[in-house]
C-alpha atoms as a PDB file:
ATOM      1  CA  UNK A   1      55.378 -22.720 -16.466  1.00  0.00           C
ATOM      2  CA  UNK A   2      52.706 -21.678 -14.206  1.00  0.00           C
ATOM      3  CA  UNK A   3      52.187 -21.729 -10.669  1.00  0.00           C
ATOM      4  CA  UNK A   4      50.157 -24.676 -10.728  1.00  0.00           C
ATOM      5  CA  UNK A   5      53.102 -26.798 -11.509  1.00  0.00           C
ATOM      6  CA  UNK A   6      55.765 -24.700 -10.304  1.00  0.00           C
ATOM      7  CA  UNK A   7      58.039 -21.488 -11.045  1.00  0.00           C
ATOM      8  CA  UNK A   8      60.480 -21.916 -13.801  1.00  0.00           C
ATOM      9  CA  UNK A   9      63.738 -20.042 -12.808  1.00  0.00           C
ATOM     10  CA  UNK A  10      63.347 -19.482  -8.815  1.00  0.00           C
ATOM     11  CA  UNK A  11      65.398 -17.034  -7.589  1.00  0.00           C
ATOM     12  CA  UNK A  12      66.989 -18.047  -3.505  1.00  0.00           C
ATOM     13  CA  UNK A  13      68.806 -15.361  -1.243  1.00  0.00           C
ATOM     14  CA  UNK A  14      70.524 -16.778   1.668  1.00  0.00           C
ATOM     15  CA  UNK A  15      71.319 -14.178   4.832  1.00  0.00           C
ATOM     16  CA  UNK A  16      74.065 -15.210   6.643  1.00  0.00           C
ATOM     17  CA  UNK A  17      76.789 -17.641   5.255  1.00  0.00           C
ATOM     18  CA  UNK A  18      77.981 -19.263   7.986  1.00  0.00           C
ATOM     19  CA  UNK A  19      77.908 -23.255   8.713  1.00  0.00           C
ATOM     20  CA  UNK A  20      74.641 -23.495   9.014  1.00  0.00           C
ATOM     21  CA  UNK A  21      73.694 -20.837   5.786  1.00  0.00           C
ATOM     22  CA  UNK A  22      76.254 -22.830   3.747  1.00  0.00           C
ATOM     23  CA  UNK A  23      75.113 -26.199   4.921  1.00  0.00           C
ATOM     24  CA  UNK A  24      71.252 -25.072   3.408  1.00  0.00           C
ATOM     25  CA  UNK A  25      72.745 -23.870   0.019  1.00  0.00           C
ATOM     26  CA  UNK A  26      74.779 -26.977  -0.981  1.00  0.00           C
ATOM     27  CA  UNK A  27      71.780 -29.040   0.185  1.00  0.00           C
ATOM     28  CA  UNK A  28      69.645 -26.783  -2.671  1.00  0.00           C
ATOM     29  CA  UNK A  29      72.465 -27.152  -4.732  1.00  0.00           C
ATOM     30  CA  UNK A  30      72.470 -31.189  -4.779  1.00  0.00           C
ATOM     31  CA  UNK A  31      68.879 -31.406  -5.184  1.00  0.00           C
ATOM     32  CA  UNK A  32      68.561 -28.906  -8.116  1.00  0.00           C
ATOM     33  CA  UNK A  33      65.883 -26.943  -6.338  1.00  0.00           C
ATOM     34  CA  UNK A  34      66.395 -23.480  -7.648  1.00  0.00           C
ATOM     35  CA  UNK A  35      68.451 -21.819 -11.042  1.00  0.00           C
ATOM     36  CA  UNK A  36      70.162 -18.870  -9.029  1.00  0.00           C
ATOM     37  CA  UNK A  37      71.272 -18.976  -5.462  1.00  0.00           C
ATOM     38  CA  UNK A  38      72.334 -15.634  -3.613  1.00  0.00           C
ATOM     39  CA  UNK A  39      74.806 -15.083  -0.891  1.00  0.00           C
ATOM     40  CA  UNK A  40      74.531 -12.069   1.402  1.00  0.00           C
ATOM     41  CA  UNK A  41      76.791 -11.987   4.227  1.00  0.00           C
ATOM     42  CA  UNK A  42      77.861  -8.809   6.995  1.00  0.00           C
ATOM     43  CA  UNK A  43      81.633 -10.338   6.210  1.00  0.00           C
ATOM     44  CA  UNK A  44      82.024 -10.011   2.335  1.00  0.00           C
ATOM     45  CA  UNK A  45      85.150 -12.209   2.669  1.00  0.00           C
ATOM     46  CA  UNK A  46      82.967 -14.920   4.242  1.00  0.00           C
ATOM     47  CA  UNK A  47      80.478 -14.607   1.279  1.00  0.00           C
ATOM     48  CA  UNK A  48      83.092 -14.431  -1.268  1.00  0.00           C
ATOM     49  CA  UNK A  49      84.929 -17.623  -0.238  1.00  0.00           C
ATOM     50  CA  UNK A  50      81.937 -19.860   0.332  1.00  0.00           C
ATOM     51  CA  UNK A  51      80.377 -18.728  -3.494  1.00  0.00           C
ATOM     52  CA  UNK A  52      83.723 -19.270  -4.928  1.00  0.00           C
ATOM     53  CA  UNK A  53      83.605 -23.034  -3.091  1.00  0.00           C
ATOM     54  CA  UNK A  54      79.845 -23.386  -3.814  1.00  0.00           C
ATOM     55  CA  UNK A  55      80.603 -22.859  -7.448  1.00  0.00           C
ATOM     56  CA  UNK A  56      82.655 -25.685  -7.870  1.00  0.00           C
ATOM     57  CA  UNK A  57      79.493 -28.015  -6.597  1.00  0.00           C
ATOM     58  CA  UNK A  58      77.571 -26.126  -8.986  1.00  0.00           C
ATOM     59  CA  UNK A  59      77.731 -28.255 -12.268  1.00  0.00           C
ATOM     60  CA  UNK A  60      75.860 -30.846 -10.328  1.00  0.00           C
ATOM     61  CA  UNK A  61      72.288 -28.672 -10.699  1.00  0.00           C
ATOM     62  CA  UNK A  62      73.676 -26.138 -13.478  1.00  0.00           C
ATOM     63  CA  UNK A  63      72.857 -23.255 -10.658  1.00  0.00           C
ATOM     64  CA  UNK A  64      74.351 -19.841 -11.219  1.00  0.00           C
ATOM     65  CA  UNK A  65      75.801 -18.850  -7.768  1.00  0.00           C
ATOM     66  CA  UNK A  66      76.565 -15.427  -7.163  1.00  0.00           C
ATOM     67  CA  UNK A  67      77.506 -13.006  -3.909  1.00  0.00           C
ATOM     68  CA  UNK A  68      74.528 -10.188  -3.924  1.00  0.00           C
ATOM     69  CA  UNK A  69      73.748  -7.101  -1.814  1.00  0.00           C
ATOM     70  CA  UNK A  70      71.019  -6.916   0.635  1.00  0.00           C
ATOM     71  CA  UNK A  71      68.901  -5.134  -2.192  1.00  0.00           C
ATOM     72  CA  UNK A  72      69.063  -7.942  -4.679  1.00  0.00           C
ATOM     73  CA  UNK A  73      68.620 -10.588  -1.997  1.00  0.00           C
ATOM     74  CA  UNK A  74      64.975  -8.859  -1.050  1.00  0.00           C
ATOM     75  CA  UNK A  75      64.069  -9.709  -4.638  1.00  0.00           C
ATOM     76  CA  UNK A  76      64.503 -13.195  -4.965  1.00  0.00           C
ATOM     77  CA  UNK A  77      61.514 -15.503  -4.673  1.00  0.00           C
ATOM     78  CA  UNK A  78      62.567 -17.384  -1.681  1.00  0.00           C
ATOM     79  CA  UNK A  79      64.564 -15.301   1.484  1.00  0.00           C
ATOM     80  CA  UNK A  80      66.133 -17.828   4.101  1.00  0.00           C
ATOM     81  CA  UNK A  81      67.224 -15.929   6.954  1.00  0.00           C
ATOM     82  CA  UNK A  82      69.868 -17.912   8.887  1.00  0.00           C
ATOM     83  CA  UNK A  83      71.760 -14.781  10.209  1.00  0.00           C
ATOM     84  CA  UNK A  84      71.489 -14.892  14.461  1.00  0.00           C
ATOM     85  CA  UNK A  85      73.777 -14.870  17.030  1.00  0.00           C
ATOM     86  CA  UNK A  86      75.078 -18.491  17.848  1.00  0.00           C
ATOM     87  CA  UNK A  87      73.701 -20.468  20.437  1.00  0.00           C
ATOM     88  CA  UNK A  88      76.067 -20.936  23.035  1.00  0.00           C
ATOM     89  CA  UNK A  89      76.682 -24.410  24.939  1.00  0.00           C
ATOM     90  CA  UNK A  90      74.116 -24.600  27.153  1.00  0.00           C
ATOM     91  CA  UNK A  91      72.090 -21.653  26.472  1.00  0.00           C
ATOM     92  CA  UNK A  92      68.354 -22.328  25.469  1.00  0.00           C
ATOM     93  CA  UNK A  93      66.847 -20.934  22.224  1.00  0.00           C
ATOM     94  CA  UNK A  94      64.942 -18.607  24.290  1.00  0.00           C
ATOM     95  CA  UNK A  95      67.804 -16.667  25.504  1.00  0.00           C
ATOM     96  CA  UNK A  96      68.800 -15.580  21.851  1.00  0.00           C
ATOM     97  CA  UNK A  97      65.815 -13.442  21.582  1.00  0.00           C
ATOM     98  CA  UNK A  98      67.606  -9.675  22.407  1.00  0.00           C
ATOM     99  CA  UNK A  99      70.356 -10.163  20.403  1.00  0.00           C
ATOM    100  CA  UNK A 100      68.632 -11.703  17.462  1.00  0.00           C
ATOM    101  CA  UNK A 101      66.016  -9.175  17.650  1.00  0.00           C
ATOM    102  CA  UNK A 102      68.333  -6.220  16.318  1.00  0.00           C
ATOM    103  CA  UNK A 103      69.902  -8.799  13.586  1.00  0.00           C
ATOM    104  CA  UNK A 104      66.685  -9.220  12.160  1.00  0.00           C
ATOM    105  CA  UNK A 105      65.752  -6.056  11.971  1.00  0.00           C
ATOM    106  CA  UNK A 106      68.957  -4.821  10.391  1.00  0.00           C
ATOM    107  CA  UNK A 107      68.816  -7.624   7.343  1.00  0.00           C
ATOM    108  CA  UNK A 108      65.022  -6.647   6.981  1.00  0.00           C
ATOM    109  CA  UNK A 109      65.377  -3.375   6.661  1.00  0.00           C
ATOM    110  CA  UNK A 110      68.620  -3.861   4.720  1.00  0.00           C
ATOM    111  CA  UNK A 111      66.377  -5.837   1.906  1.00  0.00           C
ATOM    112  CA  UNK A 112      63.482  -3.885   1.510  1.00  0.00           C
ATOM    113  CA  UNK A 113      61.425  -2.919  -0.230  1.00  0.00           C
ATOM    114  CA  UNK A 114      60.783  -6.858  -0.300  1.00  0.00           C
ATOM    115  CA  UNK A 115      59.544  -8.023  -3.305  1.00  0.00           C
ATOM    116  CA  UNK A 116      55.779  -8.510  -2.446  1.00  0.00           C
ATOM    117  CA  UNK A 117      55.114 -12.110  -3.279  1.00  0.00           C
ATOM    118  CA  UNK A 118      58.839 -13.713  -1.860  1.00  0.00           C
ATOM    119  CA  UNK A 119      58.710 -16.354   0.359  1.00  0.00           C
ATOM    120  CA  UNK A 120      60.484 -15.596   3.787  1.00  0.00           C
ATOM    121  CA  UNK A 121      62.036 -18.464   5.428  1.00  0.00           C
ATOM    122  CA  UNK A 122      63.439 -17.925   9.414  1.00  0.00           C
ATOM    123  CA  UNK A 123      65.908 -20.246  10.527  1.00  0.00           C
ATOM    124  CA  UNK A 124      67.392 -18.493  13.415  1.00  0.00           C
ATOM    125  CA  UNK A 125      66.636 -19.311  16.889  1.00  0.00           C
ATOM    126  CA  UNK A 126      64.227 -19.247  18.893  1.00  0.00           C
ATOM    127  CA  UNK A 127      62.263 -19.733  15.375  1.00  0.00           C
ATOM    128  CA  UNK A 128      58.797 -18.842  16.826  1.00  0.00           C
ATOM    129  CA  UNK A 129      59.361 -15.710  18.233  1.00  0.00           C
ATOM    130  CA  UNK A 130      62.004 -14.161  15.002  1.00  0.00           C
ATOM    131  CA  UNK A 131      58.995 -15.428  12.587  1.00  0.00           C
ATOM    132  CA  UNK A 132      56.601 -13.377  14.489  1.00  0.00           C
ATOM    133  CA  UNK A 133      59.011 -10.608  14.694  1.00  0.00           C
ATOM    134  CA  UNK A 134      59.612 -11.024  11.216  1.00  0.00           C
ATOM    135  CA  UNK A 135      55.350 -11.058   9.844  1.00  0.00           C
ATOM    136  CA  UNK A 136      55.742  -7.508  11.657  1.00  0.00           C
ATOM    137  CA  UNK A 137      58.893  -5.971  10.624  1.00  0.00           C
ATOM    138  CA  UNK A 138      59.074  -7.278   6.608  1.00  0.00           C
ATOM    139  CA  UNK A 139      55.219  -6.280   5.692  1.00  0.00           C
ATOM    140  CA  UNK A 140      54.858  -9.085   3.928  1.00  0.00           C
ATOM    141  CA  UNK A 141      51.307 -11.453   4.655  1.00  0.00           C
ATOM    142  CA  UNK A 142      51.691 -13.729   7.430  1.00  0.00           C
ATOM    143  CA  UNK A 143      51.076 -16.915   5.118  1.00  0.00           C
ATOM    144  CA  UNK A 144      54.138 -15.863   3.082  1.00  0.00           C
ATOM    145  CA  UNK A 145      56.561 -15.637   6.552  1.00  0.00           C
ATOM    146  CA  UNK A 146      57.605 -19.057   7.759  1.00  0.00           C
ATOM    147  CA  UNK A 147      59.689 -20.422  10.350  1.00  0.00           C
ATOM    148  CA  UNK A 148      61.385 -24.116  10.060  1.00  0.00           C
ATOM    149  CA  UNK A 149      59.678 -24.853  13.454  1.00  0.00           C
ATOM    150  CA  UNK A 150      59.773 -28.115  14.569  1.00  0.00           C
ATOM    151  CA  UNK A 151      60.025 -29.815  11.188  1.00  0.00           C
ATOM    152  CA  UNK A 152      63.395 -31.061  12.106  1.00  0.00           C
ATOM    153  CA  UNK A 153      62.192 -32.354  15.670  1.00  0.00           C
ATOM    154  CA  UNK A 154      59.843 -34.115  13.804  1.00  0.00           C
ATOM    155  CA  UNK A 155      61.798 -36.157  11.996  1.00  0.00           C
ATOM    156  CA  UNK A 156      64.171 -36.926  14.805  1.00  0.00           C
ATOM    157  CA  UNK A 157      60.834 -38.069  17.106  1.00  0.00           C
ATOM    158  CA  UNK A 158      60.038 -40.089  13.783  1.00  0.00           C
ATOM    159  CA  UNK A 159      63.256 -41.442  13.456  1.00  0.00           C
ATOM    160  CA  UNK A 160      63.435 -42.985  17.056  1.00  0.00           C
ATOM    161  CA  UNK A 161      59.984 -44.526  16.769  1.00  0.00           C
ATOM    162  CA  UNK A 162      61.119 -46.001  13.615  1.00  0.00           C
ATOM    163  CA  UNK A 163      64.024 -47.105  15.465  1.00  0.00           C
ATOM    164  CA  UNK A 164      61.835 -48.600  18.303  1.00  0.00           C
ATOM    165  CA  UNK A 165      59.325 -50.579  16.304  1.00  0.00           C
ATOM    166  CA  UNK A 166      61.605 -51.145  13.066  1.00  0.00           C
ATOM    167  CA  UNK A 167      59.589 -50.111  10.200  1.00  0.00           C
ATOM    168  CA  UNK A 168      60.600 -47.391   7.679  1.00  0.00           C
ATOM    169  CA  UNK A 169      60.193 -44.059   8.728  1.00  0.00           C
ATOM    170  CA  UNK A 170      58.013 -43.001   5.619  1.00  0.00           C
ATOM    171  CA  UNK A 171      55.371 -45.392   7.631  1.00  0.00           C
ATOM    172  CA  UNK A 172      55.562 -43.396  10.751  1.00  0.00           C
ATOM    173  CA  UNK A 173      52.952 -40.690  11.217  1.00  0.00           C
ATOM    174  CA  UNK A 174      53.931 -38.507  13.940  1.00  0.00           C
ATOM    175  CA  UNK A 175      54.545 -34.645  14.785  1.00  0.00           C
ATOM    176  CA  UNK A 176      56.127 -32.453  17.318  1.00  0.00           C
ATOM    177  CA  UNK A 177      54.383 -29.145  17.862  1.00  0.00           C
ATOM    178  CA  UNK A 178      54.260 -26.119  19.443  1.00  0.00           C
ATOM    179  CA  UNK A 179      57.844 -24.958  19.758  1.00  0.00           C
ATOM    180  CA  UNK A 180      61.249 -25.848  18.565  1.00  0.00           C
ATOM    181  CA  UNK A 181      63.219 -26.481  21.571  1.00  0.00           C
ATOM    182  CA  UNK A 182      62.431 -27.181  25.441  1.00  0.00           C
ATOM    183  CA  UNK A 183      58.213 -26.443  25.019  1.00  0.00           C
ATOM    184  CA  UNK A 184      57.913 -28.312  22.052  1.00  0.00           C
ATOM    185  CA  UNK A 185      55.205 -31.185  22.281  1.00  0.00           C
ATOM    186  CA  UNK A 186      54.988 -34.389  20.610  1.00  0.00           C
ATOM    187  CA  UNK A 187      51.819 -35.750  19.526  1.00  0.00           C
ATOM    188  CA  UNK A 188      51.501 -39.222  20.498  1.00  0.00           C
ATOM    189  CA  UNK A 189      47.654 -39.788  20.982  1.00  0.00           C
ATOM    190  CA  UNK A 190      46.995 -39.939  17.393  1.00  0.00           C
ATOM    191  CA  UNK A 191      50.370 -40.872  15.552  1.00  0.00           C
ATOM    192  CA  UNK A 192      49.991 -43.609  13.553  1.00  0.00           C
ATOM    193  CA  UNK A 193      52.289 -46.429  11.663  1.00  0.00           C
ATOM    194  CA  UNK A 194      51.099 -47.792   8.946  1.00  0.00           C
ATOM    195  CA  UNK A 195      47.497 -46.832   9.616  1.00  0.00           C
ATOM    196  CA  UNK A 196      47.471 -48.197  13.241  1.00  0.00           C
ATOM    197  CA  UNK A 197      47.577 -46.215  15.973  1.00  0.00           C
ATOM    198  CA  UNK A 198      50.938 -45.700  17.473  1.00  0.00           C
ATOM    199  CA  UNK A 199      49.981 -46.125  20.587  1.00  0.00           C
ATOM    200  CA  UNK A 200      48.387 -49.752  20.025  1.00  0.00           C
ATOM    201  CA  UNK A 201      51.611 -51.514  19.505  1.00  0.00           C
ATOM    202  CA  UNK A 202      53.165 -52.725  22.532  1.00  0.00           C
ATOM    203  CA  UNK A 203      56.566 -51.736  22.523  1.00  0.00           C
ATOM    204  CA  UNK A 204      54.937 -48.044  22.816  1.00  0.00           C
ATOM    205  CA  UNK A 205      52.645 -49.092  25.665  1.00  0.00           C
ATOM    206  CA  UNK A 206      56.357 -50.439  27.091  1.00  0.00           C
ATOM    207  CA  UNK A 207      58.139 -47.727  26.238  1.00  0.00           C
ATOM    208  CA  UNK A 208      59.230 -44.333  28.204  1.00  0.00           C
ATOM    209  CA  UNK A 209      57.962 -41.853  26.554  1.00  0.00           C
ATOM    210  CA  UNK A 210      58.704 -39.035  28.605  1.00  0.00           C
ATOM    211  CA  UNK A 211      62.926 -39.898  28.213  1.00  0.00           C
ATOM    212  CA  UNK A 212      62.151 -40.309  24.234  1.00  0.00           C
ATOM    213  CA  UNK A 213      60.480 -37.088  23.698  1.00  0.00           C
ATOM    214  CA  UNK A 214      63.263 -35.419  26.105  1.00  0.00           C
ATOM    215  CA  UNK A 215      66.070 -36.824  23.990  1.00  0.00           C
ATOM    216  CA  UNK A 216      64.149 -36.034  21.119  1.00  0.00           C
ATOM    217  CA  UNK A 217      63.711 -32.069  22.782  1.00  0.00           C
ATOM    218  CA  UNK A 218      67.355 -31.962  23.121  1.00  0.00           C
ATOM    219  CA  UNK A 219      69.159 -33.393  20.562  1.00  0.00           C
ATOM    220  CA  UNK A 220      70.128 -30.037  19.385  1.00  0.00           C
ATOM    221  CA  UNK A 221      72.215 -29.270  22.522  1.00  0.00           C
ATOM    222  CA  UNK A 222      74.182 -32.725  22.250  1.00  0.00           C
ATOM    223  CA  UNK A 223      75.367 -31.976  18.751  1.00  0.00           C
ATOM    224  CA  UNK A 224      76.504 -28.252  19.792  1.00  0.00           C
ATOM    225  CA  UNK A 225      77.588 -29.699  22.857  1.00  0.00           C
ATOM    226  CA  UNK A 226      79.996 -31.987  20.858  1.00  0.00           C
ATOM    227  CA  UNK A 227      80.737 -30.031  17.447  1.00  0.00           C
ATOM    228  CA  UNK A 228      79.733 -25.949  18.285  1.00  0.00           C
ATOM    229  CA  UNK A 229      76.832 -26.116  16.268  1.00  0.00           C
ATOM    230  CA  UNK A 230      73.982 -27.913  14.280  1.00  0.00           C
ATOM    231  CA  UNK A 231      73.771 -27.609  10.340  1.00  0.00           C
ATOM    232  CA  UNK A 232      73.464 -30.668   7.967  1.00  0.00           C
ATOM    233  CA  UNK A 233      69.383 -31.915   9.150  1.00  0.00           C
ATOM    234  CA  UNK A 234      68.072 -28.250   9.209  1.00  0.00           C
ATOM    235  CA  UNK A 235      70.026 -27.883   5.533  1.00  0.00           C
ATOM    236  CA  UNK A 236      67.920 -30.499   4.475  1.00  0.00           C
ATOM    237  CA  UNK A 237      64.844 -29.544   6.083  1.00  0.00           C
ATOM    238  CA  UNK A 238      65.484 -26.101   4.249  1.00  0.00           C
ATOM    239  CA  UNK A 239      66.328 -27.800   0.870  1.00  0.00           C
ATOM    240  CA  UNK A 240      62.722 -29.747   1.392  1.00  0.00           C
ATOM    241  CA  UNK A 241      60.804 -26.760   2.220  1.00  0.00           C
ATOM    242  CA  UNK A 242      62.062 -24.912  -0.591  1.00  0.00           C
ATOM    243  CA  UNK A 243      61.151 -27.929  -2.725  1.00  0.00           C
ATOM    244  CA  UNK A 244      57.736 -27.795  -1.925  1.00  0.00           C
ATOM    245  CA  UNK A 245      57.427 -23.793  -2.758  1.00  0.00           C
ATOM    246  CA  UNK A 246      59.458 -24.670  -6.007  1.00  0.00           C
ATOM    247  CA  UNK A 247      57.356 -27.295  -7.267  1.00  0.00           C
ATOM    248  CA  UNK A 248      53.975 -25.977  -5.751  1.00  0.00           C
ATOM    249  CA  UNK A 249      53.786 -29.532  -4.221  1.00  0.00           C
ATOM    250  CA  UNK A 250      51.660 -29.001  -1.204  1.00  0.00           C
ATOM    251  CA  UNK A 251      53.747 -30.956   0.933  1.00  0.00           C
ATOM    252  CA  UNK A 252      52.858 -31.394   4.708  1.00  0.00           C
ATOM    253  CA  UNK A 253      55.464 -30.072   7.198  1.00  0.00           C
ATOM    254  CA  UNK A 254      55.078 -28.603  10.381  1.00  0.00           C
ATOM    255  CA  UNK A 255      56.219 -24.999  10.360  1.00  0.00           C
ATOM    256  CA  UNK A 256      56.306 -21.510  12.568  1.00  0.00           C
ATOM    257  CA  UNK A 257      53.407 -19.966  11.477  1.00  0.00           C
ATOM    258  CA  UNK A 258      50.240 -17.311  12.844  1.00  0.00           C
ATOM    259  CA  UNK A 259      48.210 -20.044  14.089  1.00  0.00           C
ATOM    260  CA  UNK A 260      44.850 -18.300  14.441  1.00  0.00           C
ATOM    261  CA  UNK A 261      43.358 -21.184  17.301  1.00  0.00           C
ATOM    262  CA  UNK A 262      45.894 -20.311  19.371  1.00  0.00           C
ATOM    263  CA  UNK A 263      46.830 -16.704  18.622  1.00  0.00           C
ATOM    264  CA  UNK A 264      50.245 -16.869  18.396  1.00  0.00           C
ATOM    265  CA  UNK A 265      52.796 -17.969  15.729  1.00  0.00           C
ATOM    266  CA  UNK A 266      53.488 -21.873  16.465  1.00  0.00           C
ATOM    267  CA  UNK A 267      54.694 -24.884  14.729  1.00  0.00           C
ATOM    268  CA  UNK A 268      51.855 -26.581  13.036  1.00  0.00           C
ATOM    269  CA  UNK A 269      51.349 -29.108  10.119  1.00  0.00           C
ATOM    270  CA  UNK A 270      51.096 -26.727   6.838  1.00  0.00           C
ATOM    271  CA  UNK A 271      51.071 -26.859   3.404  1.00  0.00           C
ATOM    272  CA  UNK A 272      53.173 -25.366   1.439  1.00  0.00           C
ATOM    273  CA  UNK A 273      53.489 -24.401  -2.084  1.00  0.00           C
ATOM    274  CA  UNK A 274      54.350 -21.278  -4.722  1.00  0.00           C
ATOM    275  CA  UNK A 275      52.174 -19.120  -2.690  1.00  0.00           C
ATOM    276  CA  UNK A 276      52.898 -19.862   0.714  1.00  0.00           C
ATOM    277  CA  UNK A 277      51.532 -21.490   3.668  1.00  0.00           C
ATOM    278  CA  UNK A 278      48.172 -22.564   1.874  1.00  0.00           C
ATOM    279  CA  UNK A 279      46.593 -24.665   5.459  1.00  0.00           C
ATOM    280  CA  UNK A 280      47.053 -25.132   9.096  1.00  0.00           C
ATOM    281  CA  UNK A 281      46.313 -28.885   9.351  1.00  0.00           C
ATOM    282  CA  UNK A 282      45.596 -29.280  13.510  1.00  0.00           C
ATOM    283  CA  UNK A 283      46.188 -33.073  14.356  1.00  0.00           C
ATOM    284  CA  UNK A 284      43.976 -34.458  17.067  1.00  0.00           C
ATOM    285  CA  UNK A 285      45.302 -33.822  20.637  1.00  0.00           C
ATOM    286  CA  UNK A 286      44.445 -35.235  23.987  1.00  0.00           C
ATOM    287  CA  UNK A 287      43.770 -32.697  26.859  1.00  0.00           C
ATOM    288  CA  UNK A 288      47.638 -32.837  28.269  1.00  0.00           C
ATOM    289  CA  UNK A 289      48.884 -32.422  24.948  1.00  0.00           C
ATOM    290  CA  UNK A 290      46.714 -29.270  24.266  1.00  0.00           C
ATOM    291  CA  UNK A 291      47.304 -27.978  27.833  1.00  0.00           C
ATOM    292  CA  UNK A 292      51.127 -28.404  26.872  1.00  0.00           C
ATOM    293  CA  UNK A 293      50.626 -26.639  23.421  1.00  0.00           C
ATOM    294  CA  UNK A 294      48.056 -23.989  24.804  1.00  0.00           C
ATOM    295  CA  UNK A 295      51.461 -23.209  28.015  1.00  0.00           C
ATOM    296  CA  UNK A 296      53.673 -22.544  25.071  1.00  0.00           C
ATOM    297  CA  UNK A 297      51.561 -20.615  23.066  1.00  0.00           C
ATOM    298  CA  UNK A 298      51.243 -18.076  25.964  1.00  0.00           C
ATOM    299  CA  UNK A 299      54.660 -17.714  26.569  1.00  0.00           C
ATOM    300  CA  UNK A 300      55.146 -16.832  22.735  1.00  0.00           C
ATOM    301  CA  UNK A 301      52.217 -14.382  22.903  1.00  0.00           C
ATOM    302  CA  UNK A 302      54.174 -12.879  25.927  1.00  0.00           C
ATOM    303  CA  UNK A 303      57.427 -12.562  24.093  1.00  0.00           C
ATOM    304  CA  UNK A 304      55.809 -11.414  21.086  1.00  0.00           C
ATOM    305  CA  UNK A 305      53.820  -8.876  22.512  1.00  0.00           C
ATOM    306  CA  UNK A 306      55.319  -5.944  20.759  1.00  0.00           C
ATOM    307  CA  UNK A 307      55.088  -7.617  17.606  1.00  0.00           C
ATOM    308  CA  UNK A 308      51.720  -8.098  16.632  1.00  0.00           C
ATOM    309  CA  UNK A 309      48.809  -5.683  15.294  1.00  0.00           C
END
């Protein structure tokens, strides 16, 4: 098959199978997205038990799933790094950054040589910052380096407006940028539903915006708040993204990526496909929304200092 259509026979590594790893390989699993999935874990016992139970869901796509060393993981065609230290209750993404930092580095330098056209995938917190660490540390081009970014904000800003004005969220056309987590920025001034501005319909005009987008902003905290952690929308956030490279589709999802505008790795519409991030699609912004996106993008810069050329 060739890339125009998709690769036949994708290979997927997972790093790190905890809750959150695991969560993102049965989501691939159910949706038949790859033929061999990879598990790569620091606690072999860990990996061992969740291939063995993985394997039993297995028949549904016909996927070979298989426990693999750091060496075999760096040359599969898709890399999802979930490995991090857990996000305490109460703690912002931010605060992860030190002790991610030398976690990253170890399962980087544990895979390589990387195989040069894999698709790195960062799921670890805080997402911006460990994708920009990561375009520095793996060598690989920055359009082949993603982070899930605010993808899964996205949908949960989409969600409540489709909860607010009771349509179906496929007719909702709306994006959080920037950062995932308390910076992030949702884009109201040119959402759309349906191919009417969002902001036209008067239960937005009504609405407060400011306690939406908050609740939207912190969602995250809630659920680790009330379970210990967050895992079944970023699996399928994951499971979509690796769709897309899968398939070559193109699709449209904002992700952690060198945004060149704004010099610093941020979430952004992309698309994606076999290759990578193939184009930074900027949606229209109003001056406070830019202002917002242009603060973050600073304090990314600053924390990622070290990291670029």
């Amino acid at each position: 098959m060739t890339a125009a259509n998709g690769k036949r026979g994708s290979q997927m590594a997972i790093i790190g199978a905890g809750s959150v790893g695991a969560s993102i390989a049965f989501a691939c699993l159910m949706r038949s997205v790859i033929s061999e999935l990879l598990i790569n874990d620091y606690d072999q016992k860990v990996a061992e038990g969740q291939v063995l139970d993985l394997q039993d869901a297995a028949f549904v796509s016909n996927t070979k799933v298989r426990v693999a060393t750091p060496s075999e993981c760096g040359q599969a065609d898709i890399i999802v790094v979930t490995a991090g230290a857990k996000q305490r209750p109460g703690e912002s993404r931010d605060g992860l950054v030190g002790r991610n930092e030398a976690i990253l580095r170890s399962v980087l330098d544990g895979m390589k040589p990387l195989k040069p056209t894999a698709i790195l995938v960062l799921v670890a917190n805080p997402v911006n910052i460990l994708t920009c660490m990561a375009q520095k540390f793996s060598g690989l081009p920055p359009n082949q380096v993603v982070g899930t970014g605010t993808y899964l904000d996205s949908i949960r800003f989409r969600v409540a407006l489709k909860n607010t004005l009771r349509v179906s969220e496929s007719s909702v056309h709306a994006y959080v940028v920037g950062d995932h987590g308390d910076k992030q920025v949702a884009v109201w001034s040119s959402a759309s539903v349906g191919g009417k501005p969002l902001m036209s319909f008067e239960e937005i005009q009504t609405l407060d915006r400011e306690t939406l987008a908050d609740d939207v902003a912190h969602k995250a905290y809630k659920i680790i708040d009330l379970k210990g952690a967050t895992s079944f929308g970023i699996a399928a956030v994951v499971s979509q993204l690796v769709l897309s490279i899968t398939l070559n589709r193109f699709t449209l999802m904002p992700l952690a990526v060198y945004c060149e505008r704004f010099n610093a790795v941020l979430s952004f519409p992309v698309t994606l496909g076999t290759h990578g991030v193939e184009r930074i699609v900027y949606p229209d912004m109003d001056e406070n929304e830019i202002k917002l996106v242009e603060a973050s993008a600073q304090q990314t810069r600053d924390a990622c200092k070290n990291y670029r050329d």
